[in-house]
N, C-alpha and C. Protein backbone atom coordinates (compact mmCIF):
# COMPACT_ATOMS: atom_id res chain seq x y z
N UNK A 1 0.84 -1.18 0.00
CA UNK A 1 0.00 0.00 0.00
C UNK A 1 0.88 1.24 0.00
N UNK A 2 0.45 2.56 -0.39
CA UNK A 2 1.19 3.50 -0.72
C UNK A 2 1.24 4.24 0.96
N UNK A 3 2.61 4.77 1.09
CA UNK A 3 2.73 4.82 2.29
C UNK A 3 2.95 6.80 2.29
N UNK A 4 2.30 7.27 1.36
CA UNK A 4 2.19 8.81 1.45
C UNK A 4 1.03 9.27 1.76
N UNK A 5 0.71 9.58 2.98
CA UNK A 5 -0.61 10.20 3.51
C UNK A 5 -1.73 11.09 3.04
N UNK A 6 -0.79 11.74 1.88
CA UNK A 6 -1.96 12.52 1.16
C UNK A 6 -2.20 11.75 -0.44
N UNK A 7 -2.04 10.35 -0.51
CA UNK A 7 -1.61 9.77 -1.59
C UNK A 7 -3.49 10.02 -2.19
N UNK A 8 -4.21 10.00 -3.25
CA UNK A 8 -5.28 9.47 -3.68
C UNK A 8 -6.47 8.28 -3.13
N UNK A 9 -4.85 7.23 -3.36
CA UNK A 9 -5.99 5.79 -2.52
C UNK A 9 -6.41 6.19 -1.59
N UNK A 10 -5.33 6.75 -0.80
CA UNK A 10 -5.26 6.61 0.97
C UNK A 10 -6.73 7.90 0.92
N UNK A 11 -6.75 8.47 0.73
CA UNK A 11 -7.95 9.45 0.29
C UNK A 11 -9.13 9.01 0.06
N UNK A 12 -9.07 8.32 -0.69
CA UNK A 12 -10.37 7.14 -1.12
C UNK A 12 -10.97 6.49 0.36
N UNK A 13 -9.82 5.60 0.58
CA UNK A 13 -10.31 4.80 1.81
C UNK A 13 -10.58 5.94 2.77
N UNK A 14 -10.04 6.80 3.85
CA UNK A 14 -10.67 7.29 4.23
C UNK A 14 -11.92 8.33 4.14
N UNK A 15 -12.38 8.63 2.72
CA UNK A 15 -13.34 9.27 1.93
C UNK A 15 -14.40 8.18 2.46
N UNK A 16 -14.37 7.10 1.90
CA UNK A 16 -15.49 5.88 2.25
C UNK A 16 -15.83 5.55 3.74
N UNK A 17 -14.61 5.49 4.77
CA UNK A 17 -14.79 4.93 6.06
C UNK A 17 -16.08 6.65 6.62
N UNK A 18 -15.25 7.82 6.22
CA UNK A 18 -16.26 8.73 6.63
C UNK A 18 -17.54 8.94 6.24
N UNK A 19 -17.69 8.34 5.08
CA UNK A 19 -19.07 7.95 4.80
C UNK A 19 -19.76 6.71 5.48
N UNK A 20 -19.26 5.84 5.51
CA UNK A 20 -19.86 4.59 6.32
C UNK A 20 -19.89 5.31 7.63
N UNK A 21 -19.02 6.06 8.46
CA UNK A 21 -19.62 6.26 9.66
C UNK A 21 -20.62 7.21 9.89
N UNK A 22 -21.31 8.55 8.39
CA UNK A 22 -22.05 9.16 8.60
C UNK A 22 -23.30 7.97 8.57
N UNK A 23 -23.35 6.89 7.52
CA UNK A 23 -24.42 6.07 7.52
C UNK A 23 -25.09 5.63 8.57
N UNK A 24 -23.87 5.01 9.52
CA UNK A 24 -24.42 4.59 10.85
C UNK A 24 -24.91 5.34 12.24
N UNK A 25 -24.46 7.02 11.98
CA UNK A 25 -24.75 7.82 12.84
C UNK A 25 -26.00 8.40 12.32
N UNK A 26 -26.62 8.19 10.87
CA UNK A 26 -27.50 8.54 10.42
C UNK A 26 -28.65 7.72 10.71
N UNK A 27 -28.40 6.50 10.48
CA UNK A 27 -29.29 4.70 10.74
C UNK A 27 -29.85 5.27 12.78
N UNK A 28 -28.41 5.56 13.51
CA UNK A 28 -28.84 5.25 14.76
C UNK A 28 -29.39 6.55 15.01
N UNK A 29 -29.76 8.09 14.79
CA UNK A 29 -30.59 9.19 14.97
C UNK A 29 -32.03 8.99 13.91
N UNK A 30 -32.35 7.99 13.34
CA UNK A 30 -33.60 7.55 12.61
C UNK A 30 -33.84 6.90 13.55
N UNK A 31 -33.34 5.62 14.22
CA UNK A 31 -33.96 5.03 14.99
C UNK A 31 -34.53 5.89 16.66
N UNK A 32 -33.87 6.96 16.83
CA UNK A 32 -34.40 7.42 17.96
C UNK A 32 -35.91 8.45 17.45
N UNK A 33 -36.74 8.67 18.96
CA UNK A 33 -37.57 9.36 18.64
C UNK A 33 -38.02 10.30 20.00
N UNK A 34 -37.66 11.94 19.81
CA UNK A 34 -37.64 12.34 18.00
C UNK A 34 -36.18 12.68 18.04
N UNK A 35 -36.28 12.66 16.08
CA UNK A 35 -34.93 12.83 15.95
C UNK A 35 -34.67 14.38 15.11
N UNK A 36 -33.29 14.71 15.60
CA UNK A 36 -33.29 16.32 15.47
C UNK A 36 -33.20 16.39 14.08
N UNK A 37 -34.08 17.09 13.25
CA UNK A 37 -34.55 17.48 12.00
C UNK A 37 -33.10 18.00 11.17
N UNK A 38 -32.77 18.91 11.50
CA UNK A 38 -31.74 20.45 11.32
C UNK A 38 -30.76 19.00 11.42
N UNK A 39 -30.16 18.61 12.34
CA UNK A 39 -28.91 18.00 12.19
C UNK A 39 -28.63 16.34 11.20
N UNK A 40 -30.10 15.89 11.28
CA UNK A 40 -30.45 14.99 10.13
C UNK A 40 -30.42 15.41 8.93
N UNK A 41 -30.70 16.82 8.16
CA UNK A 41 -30.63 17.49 7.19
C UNK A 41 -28.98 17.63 7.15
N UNK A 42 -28.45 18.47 7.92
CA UNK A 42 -27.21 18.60 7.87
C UNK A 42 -26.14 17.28 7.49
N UNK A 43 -26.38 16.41 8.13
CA UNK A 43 -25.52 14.90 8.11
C UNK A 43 -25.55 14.02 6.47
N UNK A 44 -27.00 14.47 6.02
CA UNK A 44 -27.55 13.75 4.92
C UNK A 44 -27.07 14.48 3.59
N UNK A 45 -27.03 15.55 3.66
CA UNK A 45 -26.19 16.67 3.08
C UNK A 45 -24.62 16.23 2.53
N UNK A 46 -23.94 16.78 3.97
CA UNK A 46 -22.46 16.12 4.38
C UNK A 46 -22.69 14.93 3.42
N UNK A 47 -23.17 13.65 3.82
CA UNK A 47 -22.91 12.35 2.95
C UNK A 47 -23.26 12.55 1.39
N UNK A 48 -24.13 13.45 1.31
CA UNK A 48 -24.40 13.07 -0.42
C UNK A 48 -22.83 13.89 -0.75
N UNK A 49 -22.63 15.02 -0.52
CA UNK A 49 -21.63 15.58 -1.18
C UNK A 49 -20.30 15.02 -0.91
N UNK A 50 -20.39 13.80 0.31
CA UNK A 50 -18.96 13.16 0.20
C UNK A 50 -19.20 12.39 -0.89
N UNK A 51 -20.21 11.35 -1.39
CA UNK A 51 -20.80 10.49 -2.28
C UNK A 51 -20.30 11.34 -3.48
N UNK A 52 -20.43 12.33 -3.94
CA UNK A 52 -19.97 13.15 -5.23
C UNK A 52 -18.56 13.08 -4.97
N UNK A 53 -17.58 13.35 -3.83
CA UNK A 53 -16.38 13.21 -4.31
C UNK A 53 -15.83 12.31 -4.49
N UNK A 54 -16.59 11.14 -4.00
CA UNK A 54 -15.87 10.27 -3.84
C UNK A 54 -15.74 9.20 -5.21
N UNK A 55 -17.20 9.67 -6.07
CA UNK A 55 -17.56 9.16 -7.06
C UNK A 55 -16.26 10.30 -7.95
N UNK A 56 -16.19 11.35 -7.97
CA UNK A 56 -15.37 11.66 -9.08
C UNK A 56 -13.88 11.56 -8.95
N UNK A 57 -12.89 10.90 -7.38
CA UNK A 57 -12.29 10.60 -7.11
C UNK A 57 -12.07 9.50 -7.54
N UNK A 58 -12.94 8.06 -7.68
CA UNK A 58 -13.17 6.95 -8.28
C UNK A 58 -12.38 7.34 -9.83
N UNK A 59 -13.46 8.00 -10.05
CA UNK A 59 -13.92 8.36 -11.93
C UNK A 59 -12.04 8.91 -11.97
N UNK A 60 -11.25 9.34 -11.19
CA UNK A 60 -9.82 10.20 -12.03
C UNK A 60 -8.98 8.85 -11.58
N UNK A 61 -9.13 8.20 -10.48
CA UNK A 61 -8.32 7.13 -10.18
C UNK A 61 -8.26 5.90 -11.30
N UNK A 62 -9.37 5.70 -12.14
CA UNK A 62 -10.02 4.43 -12.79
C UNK A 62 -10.55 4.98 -13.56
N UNK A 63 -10.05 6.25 -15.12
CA UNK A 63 -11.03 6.18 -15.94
C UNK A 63 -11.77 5.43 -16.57
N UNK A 64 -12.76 5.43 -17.38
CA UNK A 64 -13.21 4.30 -18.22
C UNK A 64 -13.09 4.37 -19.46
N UNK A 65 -12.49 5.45 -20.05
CA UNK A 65 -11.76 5.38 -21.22
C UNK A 65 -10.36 5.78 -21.40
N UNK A 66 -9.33 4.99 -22.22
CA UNK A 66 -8.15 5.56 -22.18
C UNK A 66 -8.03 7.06 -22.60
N UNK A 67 -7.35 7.89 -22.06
CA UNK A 67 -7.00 9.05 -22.44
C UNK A 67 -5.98 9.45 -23.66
């Protein structure tokens, strides 16, 4: 594995782990009741727009056509 901290991959993986942990902080404030509106908006937000970088981070790492 690439051992430069600001490398791409290493970016990736932690891009994803911070999304999996908004998922589950998102999963466990659905399951309570009630759950705070404003900060559920906020969190759901946060994840879609990590979801966009992470998708166009994908997309420069792995084009799908040669350049």
């Amino acid at each position: 594995m690439d051992t430069n901290l600001h490398s791409p991959g290493r970016r990736l993986i932690e891009m994803r782990i911070e999304h999996a942990d908004l998922d589950a902080t998102i999963d466990r404030l659905t399951a309570q009741s009630p759950a705070d509106e404003l900060l559920m908006r906020r969190l759901k937000k946060r994840r879609l727009a990590l979801r966009d970088q992470l998708a166009r981070l994908e997309l420069a790492l792995d084009p799908k056509e040669p350049a």
